[in-house]
Protein backbone atom coordinates (compact mmCIF):
# COMPACT_ATOMS: atom_id res chain seq x y z
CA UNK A 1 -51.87 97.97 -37.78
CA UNK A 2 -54.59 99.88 -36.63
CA UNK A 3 -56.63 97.57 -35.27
CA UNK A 4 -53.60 95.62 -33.95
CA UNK A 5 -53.06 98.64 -31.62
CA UNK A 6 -56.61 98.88 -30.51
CA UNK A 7 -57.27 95.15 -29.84
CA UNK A 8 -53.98 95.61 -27.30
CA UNK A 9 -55.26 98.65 -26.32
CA UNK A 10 -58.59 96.80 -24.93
CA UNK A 11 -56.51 93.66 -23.36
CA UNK A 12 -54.50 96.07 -21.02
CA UNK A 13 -57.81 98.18 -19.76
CA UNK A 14 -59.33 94.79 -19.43
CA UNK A 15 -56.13 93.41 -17.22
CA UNK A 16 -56.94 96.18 -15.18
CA UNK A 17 -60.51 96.49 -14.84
CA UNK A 18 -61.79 95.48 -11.03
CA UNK A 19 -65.49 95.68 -9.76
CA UNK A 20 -65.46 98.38 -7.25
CA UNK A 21 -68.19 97.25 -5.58
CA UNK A 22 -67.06 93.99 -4.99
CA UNK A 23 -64.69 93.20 -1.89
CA UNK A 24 -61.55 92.05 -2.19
CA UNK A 25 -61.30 87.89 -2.02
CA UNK A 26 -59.91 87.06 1.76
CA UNK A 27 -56.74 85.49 2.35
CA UNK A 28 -57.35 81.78 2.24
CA UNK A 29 -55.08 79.61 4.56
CA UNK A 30 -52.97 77.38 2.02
CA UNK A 31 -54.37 74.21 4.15
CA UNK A 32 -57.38 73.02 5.63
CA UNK A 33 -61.66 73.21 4.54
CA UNK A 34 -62.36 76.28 3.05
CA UNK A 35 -66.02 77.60 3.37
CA UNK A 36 -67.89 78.45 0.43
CA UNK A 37 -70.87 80.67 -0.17
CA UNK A 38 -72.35 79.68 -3.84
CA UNK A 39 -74.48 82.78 -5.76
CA UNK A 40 -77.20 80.05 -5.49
CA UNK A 41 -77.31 80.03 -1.93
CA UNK A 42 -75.60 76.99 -1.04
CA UNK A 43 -73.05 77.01 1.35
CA UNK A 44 -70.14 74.35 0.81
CA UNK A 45 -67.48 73.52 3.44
CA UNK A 46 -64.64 72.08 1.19
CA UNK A 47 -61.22 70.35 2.22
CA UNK A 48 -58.55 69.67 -0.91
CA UNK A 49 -56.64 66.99 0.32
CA UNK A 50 -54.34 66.01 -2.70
CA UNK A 51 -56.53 63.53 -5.35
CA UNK A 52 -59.74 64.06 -3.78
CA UNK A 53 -62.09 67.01 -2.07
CA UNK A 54 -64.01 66.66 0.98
CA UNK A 55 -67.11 68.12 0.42
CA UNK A 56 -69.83 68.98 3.42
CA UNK A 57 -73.10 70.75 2.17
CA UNK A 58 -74.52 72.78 5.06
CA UNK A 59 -77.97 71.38 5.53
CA UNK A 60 -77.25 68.03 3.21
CA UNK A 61 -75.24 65.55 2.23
CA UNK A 62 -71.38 65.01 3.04
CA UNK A 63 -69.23 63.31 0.10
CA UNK A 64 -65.42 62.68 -1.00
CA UNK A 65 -64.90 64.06 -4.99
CA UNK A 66 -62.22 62.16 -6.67
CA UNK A 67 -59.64 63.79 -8.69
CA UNK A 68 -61.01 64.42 -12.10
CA UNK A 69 -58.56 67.00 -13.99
CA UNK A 70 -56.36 69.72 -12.45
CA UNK A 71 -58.67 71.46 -10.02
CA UNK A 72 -61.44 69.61 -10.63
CA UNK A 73 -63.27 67.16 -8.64
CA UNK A 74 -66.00 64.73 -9.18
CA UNK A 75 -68.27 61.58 -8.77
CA UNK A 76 -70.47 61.96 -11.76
CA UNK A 77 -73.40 64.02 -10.11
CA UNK A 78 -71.40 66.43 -7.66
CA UNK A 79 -68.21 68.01 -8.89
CA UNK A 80 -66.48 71.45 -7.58
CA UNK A 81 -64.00 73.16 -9.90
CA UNK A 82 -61.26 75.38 -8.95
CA UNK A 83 -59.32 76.20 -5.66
CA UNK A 84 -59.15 79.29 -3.08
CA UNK A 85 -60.65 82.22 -3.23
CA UNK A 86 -62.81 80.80 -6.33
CA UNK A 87 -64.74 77.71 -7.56
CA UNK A 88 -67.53 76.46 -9.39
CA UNK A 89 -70.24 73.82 -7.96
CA UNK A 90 -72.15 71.46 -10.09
CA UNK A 91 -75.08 69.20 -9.71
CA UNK A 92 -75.85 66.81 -12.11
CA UNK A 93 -76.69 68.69 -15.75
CA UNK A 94 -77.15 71.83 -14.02
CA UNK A 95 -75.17 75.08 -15.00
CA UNK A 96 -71.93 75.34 -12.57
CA UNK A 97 -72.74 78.15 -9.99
CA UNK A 98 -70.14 80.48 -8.60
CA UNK A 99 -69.16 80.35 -5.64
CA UNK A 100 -66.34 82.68 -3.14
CA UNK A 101 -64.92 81.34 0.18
CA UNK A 102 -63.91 82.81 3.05
């Protein structure tokens, strides 16, 4: 019972934790590209548009993602996961980077 109690215990401080030095994630507009700044340095302009994302990589290539799974998008080699605030790009076999927009 014990550790039933201290497993929910950790869950709520964890719901509640937030990285104070981290700013809050702007307000997105619900439509349109939304710009992306990737902890790798790439910068992403993005537009959702139903079963596909737009993608425009600042400084390279331009390319439409098919749907591939909810919130996921992807040709094989390029793929971007998530929506808003949040997402994940990927490059071939590479680890997904993080990346924020606003």
């Amino acid at each position: 019972m014990h550790k039933l109690i201290a497993a929910a215990s950790l869950l709520a401080l964890a719901a509640c934790s937030t990285n104070p030095f981290e700013p809050p994630a702007p307000d997105l507009p619900p439509t349109g590209p939304i710009a992306y700044t990737c902890a790798d340095g790439t910068q992403l302009m993005v537009d959702y548009q139903g079963a596909e994302a737009r993608v425009a990589i600042i400084g390279g290539p331009s390319m439409v993602l098919p749907s591939a799974g909810e919130n996921y998008y992807s040709n094989g080699r390029y793929a971007v996961r998530g929506a808003g605030a949040n997402a994940q790009w990927e490059v071939g076999r590479a680890a997904p980077v993080s990346c924020r927009g606003g």
